[in-house]
N, C-alpha and C. Protein backbone atom coordinates (compact mmCIF):
# COMPACT_ATOMS: atom_id res chain seq x y z
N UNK A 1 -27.83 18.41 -12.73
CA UNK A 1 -27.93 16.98 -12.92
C UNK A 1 -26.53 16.41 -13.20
N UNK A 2 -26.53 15.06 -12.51
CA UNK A 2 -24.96 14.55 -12.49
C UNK A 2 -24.87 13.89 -14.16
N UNK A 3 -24.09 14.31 -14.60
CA UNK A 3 -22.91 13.51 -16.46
C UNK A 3 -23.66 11.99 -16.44
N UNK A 4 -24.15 11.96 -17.20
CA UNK A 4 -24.19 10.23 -17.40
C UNK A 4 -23.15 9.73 -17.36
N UNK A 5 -22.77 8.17 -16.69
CA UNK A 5 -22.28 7.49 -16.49
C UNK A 5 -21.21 8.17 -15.54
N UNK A 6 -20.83 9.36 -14.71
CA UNK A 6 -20.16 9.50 -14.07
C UNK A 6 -20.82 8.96 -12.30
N UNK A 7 -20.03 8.17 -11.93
CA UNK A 7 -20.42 7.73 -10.37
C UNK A 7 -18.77 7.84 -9.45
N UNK A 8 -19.17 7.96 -8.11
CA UNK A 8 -18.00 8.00 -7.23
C UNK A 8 -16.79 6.77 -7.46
N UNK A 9 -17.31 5.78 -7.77
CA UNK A 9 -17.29 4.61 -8.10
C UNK A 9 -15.96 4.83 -9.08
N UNK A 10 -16.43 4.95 -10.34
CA UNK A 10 -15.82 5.60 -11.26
C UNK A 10 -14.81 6.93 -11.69
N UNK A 11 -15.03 7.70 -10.82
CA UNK A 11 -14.18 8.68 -10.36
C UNK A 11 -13.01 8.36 -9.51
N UNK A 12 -12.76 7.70 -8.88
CA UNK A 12 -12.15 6.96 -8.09
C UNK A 12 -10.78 6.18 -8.34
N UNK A 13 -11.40 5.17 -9.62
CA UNK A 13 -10.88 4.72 -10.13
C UNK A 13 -9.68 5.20 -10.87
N UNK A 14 -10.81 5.94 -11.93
CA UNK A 14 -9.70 7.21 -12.86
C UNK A 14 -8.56 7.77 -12.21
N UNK A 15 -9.21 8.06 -11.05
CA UNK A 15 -8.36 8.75 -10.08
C UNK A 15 -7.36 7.97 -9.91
N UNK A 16 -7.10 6.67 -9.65
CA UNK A 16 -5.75 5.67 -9.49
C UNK A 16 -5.76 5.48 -10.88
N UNK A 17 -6.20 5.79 -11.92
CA UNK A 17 -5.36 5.36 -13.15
C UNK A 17 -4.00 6.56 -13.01
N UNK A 18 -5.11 8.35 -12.98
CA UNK A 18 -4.23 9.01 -13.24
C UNK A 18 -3.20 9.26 -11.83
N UNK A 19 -3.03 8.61 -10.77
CA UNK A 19 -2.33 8.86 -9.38
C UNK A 19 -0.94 7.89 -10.23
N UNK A 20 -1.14 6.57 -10.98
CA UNK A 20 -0.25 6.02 -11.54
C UNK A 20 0.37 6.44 -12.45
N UNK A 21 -0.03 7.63 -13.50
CA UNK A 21 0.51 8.21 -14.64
C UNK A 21 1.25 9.58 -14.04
N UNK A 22 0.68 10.77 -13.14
CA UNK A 22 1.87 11.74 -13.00
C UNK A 22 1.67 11.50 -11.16
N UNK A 23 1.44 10.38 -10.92
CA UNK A 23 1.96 10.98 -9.17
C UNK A 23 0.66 11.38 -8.68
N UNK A 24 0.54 10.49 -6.72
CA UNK A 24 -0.25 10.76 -6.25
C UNK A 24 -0.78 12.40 -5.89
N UNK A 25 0.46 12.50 -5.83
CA UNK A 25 0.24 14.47 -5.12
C UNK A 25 -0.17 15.56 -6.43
N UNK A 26 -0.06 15.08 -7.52
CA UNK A 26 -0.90 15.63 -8.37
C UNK A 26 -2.09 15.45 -8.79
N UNK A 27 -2.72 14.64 -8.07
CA UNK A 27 -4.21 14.18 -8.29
C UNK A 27 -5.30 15.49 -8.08
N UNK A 28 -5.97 15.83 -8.80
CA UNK A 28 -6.83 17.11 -8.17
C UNK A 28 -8.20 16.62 -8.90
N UNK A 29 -9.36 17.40 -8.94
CA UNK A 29 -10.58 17.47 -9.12
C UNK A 29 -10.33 17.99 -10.69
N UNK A 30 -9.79 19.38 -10.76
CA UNK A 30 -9.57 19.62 -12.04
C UNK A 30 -8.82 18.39 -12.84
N UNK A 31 -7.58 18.04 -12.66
CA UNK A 31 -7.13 16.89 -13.54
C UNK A 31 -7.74 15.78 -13.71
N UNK A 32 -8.78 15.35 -12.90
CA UNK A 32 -9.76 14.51 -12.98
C UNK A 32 -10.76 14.87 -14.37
N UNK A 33 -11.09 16.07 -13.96
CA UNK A 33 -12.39 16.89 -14.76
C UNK A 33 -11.98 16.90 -16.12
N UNK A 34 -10.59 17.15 -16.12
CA UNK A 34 -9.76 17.33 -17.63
C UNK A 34 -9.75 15.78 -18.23
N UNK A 35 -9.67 14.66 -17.61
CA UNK A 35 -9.59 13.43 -18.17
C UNK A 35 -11.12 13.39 -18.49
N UNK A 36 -12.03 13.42 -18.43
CA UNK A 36 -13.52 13.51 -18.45
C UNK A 36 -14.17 14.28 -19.49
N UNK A 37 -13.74 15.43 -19.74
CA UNK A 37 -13.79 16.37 -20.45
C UNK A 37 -14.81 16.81 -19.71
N UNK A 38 -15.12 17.24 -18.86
CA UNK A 38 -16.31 18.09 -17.94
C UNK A 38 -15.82 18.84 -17.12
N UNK A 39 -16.57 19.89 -16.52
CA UNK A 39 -16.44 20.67 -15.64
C UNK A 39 -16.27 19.86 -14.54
N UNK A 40 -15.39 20.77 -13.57
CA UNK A 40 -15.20 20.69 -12.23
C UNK A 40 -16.69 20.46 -11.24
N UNK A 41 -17.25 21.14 -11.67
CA UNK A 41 -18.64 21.61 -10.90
C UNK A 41 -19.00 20.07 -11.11
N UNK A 42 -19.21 19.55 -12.55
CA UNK A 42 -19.87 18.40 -12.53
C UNK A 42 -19.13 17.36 -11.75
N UNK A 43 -18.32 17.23 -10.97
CA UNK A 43 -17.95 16.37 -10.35
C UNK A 43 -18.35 16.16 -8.40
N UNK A 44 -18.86 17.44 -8.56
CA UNK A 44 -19.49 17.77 -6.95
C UNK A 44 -20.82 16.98 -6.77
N UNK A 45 -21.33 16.64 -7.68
CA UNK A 45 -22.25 15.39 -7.09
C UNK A 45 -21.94 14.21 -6.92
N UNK A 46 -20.50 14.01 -6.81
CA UNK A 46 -20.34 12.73 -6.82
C UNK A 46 -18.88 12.91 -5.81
N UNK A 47 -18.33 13.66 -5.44
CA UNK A 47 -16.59 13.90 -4.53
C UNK A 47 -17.12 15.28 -3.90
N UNK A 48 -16.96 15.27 -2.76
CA UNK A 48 -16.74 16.93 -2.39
C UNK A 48 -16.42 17.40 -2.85
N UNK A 49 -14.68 16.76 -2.58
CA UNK A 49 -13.26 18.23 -2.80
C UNK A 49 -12.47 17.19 -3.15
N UNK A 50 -11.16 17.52 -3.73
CA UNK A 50 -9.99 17.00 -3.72
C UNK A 50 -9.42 16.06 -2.83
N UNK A 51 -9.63 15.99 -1.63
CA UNK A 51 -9.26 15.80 -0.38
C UNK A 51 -10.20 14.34 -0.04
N UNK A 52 -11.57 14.67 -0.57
CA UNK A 52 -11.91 13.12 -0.83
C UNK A 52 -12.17 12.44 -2.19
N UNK A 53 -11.60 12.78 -3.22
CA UNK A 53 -10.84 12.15 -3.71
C UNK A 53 -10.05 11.59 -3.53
N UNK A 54 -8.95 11.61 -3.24
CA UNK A 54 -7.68 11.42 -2.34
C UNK A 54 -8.09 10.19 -1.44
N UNK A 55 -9.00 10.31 -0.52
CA UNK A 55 -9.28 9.32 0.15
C UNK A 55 -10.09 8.26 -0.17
N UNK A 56 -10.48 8.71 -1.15
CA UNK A 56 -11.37 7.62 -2.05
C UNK A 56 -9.95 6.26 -2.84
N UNK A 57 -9.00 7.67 -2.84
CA UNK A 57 -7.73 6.07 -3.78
C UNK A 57 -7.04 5.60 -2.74
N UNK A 58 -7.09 6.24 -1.95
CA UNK A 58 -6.25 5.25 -1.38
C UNK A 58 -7.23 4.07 -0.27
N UNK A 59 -8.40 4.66 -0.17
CA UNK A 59 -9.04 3.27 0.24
C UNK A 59 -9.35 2.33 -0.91
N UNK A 60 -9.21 2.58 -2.43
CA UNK A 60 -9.37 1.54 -3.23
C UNK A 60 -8.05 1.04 -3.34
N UNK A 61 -6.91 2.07 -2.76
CA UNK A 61 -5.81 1.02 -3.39
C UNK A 61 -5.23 0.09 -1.89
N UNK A 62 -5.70 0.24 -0.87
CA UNK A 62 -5.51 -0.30 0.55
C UNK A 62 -6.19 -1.74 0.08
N UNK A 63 -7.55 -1.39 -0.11
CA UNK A 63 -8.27 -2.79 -0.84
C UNK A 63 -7.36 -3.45 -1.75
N UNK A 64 -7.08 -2.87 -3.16
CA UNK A 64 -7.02 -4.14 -3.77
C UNK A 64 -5.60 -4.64 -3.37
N UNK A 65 -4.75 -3.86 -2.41
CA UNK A 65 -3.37 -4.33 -2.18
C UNK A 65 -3.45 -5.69 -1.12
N UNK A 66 -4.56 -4.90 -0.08
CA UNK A 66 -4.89 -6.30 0.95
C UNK A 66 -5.02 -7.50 -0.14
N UNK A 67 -6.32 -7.39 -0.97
CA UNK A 67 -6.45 -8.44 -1.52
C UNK A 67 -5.37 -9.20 -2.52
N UNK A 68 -4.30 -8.46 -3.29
CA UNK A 68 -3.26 -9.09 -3.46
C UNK A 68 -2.38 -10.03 -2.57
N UNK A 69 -2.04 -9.17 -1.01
CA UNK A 69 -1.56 -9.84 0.12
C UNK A 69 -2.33 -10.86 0.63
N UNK A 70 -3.62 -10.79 0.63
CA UNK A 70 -4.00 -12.55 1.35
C UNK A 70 -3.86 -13.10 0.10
N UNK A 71 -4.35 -13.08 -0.86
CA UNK A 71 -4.16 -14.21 -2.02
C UNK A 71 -2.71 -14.60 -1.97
N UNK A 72 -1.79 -14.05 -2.14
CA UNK A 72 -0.05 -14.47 -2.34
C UNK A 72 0.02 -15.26 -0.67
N UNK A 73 -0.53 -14.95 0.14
CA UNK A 73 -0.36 -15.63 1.96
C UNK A 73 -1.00 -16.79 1.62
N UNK A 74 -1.95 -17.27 1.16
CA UNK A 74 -2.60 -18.56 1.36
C UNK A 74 -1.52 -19.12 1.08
N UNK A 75 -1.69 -20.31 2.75
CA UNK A 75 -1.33 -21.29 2.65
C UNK A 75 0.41 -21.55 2.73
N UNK A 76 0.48 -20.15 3.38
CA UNK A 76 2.47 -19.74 3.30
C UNK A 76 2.73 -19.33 5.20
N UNK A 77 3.75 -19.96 5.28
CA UNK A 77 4.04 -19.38 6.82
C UNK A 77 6.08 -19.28 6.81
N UNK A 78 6.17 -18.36 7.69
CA UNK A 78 7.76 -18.55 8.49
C UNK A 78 8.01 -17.72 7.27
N UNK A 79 9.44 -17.81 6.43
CA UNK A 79 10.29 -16.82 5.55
C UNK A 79 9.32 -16.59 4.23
N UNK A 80 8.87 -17.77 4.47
CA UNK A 80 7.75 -17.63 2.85
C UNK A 80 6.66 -17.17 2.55
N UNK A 81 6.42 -16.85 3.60
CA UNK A 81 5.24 -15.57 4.27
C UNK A 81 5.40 -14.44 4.19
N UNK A 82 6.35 -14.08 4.74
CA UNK A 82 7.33 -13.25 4.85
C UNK A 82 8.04 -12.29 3.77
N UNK A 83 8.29 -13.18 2.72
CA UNK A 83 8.56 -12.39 1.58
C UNK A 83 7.59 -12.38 0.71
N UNK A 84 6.44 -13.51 0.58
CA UNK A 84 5.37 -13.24 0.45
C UNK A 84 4.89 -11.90 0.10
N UNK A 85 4.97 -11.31 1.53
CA UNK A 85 4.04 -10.14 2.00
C UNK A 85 5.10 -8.97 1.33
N UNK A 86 6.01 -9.05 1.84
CA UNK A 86 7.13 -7.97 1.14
C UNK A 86 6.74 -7.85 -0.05
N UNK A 87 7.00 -8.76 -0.83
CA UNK A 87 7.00 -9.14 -2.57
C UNK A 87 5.87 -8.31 -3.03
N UNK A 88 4.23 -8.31 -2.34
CA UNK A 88 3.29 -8.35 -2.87
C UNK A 88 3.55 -6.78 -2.80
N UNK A 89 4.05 -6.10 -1.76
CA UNK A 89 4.02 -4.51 -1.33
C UNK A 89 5.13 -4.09 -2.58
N UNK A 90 6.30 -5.01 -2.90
CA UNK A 90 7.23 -4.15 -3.48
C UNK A 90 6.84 -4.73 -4.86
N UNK A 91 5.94 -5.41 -6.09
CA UNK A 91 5.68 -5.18 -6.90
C UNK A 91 4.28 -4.32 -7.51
N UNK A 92 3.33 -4.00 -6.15
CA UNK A 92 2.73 -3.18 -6.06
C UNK A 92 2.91 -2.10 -6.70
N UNK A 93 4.16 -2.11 -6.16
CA UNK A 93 4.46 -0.47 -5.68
C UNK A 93 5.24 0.00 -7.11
N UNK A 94 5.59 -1.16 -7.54
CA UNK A 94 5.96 -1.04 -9.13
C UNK A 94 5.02 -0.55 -10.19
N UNK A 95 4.31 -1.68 -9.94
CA UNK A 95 3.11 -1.56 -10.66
C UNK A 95 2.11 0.13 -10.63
N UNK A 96 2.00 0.03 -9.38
CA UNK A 96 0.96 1.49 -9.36
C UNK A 96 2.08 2.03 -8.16
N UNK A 97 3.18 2.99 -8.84
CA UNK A 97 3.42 3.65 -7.97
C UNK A 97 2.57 4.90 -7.07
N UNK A 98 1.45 5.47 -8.07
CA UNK A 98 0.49 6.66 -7.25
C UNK A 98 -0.50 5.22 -6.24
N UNK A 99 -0.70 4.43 -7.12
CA UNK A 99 -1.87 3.76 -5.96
C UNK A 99 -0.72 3.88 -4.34
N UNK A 100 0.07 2.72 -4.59
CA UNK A 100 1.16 3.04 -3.57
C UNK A 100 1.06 4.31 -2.68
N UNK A 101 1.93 5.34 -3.06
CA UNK A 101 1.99 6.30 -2.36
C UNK A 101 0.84 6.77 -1.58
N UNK A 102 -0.73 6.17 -2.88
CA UNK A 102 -1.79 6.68 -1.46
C UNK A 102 -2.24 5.64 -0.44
N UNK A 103 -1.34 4.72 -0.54
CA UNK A 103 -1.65 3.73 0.83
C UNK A 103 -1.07 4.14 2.08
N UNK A 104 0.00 5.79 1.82
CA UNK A 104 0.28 6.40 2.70
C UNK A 104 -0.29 7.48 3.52
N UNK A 105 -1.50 7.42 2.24
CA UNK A 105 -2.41 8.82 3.34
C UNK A 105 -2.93 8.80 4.26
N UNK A 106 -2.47 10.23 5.39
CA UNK A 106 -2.98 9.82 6.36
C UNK A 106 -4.58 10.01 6.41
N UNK A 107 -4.97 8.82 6.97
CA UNK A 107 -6.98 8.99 6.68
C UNK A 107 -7.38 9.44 8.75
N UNK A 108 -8.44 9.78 8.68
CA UNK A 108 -8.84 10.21 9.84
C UNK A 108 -9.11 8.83 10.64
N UNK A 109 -9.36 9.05 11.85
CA UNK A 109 -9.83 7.48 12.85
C UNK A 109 -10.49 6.83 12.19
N UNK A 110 -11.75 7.27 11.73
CA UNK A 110 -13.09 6.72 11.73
C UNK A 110 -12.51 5.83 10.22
N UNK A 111 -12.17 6.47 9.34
CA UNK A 111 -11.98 6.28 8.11
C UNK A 111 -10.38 5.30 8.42
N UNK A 112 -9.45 5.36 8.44
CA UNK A 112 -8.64 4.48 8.42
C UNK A 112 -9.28 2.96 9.69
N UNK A 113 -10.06 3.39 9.98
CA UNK A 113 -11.00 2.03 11.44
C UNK A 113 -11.36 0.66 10.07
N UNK A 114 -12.05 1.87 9.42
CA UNK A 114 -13.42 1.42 8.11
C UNK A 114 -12.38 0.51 7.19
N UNK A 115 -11.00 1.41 6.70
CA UNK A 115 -10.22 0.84 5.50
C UNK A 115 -9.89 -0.63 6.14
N UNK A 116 -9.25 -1.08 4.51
CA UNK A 116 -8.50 -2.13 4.60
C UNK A 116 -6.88 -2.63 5.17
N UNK A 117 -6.46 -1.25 5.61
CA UNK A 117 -5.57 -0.94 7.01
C UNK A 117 -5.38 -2.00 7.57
N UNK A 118 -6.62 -2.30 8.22
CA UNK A 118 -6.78 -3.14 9.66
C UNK A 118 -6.46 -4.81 8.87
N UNK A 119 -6.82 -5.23 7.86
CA UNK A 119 -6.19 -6.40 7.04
C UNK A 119 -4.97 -6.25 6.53
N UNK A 120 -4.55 -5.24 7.02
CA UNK A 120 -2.50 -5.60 6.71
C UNK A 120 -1.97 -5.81 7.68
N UNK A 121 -3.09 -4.93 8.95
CA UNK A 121 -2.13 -5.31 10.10
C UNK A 121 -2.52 -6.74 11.01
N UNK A 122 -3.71 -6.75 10.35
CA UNK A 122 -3.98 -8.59 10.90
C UNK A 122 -3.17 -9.72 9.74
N UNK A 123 -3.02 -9.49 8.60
CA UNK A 123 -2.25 -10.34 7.79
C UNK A 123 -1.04 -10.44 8.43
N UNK A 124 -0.12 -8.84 8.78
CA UNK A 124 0.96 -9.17 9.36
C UNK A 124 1.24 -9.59 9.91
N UNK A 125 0.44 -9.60 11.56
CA UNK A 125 0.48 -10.39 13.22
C UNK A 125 0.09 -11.84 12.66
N UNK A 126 -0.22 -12.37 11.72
CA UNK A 126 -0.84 -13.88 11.06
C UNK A 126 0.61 -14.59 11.22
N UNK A 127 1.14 -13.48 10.23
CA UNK A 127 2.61 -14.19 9.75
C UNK A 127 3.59 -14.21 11.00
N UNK A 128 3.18 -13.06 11.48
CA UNK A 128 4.48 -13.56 12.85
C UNK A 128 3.66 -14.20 13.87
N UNK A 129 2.59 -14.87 13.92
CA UNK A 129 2.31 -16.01 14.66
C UNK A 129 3.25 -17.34 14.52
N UNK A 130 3.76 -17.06 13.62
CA UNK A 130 4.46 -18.51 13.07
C UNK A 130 5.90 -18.00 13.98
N UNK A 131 6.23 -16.97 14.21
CA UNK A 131 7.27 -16.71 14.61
C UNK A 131 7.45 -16.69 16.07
N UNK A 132 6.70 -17.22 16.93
CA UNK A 132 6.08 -17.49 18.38
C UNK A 132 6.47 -16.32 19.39
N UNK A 133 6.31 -15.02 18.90
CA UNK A 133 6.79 -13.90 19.49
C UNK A 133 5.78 -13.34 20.28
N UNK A 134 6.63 -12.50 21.28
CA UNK A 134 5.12 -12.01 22.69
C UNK A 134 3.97 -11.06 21.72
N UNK A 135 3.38 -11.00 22.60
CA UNK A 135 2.65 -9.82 22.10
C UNK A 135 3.33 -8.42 21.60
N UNK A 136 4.01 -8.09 22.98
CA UNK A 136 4.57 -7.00 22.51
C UNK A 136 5.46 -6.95 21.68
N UNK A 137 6.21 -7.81 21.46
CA UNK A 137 7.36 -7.92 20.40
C UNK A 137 6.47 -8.34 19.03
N UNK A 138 4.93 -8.72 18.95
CA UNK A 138 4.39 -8.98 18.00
C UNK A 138 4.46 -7.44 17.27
N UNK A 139 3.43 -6.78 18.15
CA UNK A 139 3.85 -5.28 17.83
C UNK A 139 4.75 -4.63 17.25
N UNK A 140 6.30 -4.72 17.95
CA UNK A 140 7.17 -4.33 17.14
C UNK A 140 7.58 -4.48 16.37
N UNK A 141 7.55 -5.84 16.06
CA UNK A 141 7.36 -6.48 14.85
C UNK A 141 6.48 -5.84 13.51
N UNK A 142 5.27 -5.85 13.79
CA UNK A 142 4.49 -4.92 12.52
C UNK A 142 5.20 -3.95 12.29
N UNK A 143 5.49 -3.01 13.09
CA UNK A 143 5.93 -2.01 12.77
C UNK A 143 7.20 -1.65 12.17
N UNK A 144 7.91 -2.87 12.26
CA UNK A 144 9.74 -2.85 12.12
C UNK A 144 9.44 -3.84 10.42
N UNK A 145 8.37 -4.49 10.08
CA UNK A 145 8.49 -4.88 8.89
C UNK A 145 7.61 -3.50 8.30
N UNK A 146 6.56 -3.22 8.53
CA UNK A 146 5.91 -1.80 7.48
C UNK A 146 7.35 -0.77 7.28
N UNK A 147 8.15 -0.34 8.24
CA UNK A 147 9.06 0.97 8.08
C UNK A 147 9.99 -0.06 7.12
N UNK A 148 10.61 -1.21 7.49
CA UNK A 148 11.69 -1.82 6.69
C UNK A 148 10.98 -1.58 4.76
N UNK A 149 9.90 -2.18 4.75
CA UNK A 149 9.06 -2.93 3.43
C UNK A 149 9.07 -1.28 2.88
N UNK A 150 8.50 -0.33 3.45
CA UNK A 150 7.97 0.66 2.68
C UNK A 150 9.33 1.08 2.80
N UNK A 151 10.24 1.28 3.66
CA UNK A 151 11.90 2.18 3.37
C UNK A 151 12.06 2.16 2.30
N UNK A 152 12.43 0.73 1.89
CA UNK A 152 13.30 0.20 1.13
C UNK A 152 12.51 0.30 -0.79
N UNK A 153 11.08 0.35 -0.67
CA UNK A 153 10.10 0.31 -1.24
C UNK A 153 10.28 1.71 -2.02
N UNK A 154 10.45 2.49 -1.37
CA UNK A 154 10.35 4.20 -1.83
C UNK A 154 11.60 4.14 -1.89
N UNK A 155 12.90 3.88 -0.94
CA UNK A 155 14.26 4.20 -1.60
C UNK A 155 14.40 3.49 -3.42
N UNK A 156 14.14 2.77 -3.77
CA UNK A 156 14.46 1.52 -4.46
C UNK A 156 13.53 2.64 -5.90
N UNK A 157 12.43 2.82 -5.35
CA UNK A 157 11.50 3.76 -6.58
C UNK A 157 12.20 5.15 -6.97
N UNK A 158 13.06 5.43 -5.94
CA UNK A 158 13.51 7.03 -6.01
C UNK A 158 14.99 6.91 -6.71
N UNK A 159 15.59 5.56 -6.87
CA UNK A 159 16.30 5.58 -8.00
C UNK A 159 17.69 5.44 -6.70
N UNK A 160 17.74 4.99 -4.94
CA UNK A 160 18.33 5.79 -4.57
C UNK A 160 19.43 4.20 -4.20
N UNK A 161 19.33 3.13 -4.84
CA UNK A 161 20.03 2.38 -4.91
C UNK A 161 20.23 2.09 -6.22
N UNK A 162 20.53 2.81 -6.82
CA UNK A 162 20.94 2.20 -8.73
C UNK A 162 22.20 2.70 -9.04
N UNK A 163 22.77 3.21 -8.53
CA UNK A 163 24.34 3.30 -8.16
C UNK A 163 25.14 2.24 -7.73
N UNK A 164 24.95 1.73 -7.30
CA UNK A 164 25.97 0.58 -6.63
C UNK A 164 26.10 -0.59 -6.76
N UNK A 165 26.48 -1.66 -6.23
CA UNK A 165 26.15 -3.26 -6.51
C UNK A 165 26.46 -3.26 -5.19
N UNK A 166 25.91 -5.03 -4.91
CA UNK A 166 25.04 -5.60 -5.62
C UNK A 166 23.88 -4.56 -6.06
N UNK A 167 22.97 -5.66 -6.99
CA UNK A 167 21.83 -5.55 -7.04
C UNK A 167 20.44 -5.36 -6.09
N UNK A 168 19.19 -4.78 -6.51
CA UNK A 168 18.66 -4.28 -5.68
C UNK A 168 17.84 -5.67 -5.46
N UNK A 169 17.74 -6.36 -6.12
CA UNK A 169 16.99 -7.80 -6.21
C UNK A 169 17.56 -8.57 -4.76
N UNK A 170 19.06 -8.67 -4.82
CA UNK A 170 19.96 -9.45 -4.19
C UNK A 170 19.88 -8.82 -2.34
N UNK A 171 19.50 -7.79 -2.59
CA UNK A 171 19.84 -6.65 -1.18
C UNK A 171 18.26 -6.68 -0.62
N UNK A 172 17.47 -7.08 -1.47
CA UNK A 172 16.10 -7.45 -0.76
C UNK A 172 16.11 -8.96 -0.41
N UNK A 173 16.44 -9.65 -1.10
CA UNK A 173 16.26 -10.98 -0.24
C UNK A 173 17.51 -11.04 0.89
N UNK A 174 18.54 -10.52 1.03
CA UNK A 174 19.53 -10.16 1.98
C UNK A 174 18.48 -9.76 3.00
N UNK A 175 17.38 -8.80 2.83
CA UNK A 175 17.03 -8.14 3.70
C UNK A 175 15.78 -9.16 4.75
N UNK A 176 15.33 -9.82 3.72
CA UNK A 176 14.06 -10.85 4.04
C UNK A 176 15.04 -11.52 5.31
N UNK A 177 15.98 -12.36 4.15
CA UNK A 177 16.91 -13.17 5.59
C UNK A 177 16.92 -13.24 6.57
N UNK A 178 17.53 -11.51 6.73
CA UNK A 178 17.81 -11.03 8.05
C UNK A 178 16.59 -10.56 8.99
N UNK A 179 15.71 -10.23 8.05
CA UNK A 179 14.20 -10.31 8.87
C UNK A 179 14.15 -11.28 9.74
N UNK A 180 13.75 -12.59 8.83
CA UNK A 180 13.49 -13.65 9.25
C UNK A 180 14.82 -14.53 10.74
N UNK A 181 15.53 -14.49 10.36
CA UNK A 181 16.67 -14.70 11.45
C UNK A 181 16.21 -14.24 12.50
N UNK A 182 15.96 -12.16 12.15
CA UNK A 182 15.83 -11.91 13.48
C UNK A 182 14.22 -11.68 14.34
N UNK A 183 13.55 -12.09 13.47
CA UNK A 183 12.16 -12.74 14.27
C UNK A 183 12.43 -14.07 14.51
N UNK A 184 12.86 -14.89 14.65
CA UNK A 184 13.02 -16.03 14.87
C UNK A 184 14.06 -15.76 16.28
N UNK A 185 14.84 -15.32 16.15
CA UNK A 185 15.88 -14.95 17.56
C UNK A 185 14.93 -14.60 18.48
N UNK A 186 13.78 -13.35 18.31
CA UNK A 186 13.17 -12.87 19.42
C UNK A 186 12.12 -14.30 19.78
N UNK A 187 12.15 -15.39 19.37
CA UNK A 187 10.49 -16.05 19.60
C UNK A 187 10.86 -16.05 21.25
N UNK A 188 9.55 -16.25 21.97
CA UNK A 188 9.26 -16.44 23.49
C UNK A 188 9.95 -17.35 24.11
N UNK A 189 10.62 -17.74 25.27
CA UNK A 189 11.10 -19.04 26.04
C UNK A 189 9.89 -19.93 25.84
C-alpha cells in the first residue's frame, strides 16, 4: 500500500525542491526516499525509476517556466520582448538552478510533443513575428536565441564570467542589443 499523502504529484515537486538544493544530476529515487523518510520501494507506486523522475521535473519545470514567459510577454513586442523572454530564462535559472538544468533533458518524441517545449518555441516565433523575418530565418532565429540565452545562462552560473569587467549585467543587455539589431537586419524585402 502506497505512504499516505505520498502522490506523483508530490514527488515531483520535492524532486525540484531537491534538483535546486544539490543539482539536477543528483536527483535519484533514494535521495528522494531519504527526504521522505521512506523506503525506496515505497516510492514505486507512484515513479517507476529514477529516469521518470527526472522527467517528471523537468516537465514541471518546462511548465512553470513557460508560464513565467507568457506572463512577462503580455502585451511586449520588438527588443522588449526580447529581453523579456531572455530575462525570464536567466532569472529562472537563478532562481532554480536544478529546475533549469532539467529544462535540458532530453525527453523522448512523444513526451517532449506532450511538454511545455512546444510553448517556448511558439512564444519565441510570436516574438520574432514582430521582427518580419522568413520563415526560414524564423527558424534560425529560435534556435540562435535558445543556444545564445542558455550559453550565456550556464556560462554566467558556472562562475565563467566573474573574472573580468564589464559586468555580467552590462554584457547581457550588450547582448540583447545586438540580438535585436541583428533580427531586425535579417527582416524580409
Amino acid at each position: 500500500m502506497a505512504r499516505a499523502g505520498l502522490t506523483a504529484e508530490r514527488l515531483v515537486r520535492a524532486g525540484a525542491e531537491l534538483a535546486d538544493e544539490v543539482g539536477f544530476d543528483q536527483v535519484t529515487l533514494s535521495a528522494l526516499a531519504r527526504r521522505f523518510d521512506v523506503r525506496v520501494a515505497s516510492l514505486y507506486s507512484h515513479l517507476k525509476n529514477s529516469r521518470d523522475l527526472r522527467t517528471g521535473i523537468a516537465l514541471f519545470a518546462l511548465e512553470e517556466l513557460a508560464d513565467r514567459a507568457a506572463a512577462a510577454l503580455a502585451g511586449r513586442a520588438g527588443r522588449d520582448a526580447l529581453a523579456a523572454l531572455g530575462n525570464v530564462y536567466r532569472d529562472y535559472a537563478r532562481e532554480h538552478p536544478g529546475r533549469y538544468d532539467a529544462t535540458r533533458l532530453r525527453l523522448d518524441p512523444d513526451t517532449a510533443a506532450a511538454s511545455a517545449g512546444g510553448r517556448h518555441t511558439r512564444m519565441t516565433r510570436a516574438i520574432l513575428r514582430g521582427y518580419d523575418l522568413t520563415e526560414a530565418d524564423r527558424t534560425h532565429a529560435v534556435r540562435l536565441l535558445g543556444s545564445v540565452f542558455h550559453g550565456y545562462i550556464s556560462l554566467e552560473a558556472a562562475g565563467g564570467f566573474s573574472h573580468s569587467d564589464p559586468g555580467t549585467q552590462e554584457s547581457w543587455e550588450w547582448i540583447l542589443d545586438h540580438l535585436d539589431a541583428l533580427l531586425r537586419s535579417r527582416a524580409a524585402p
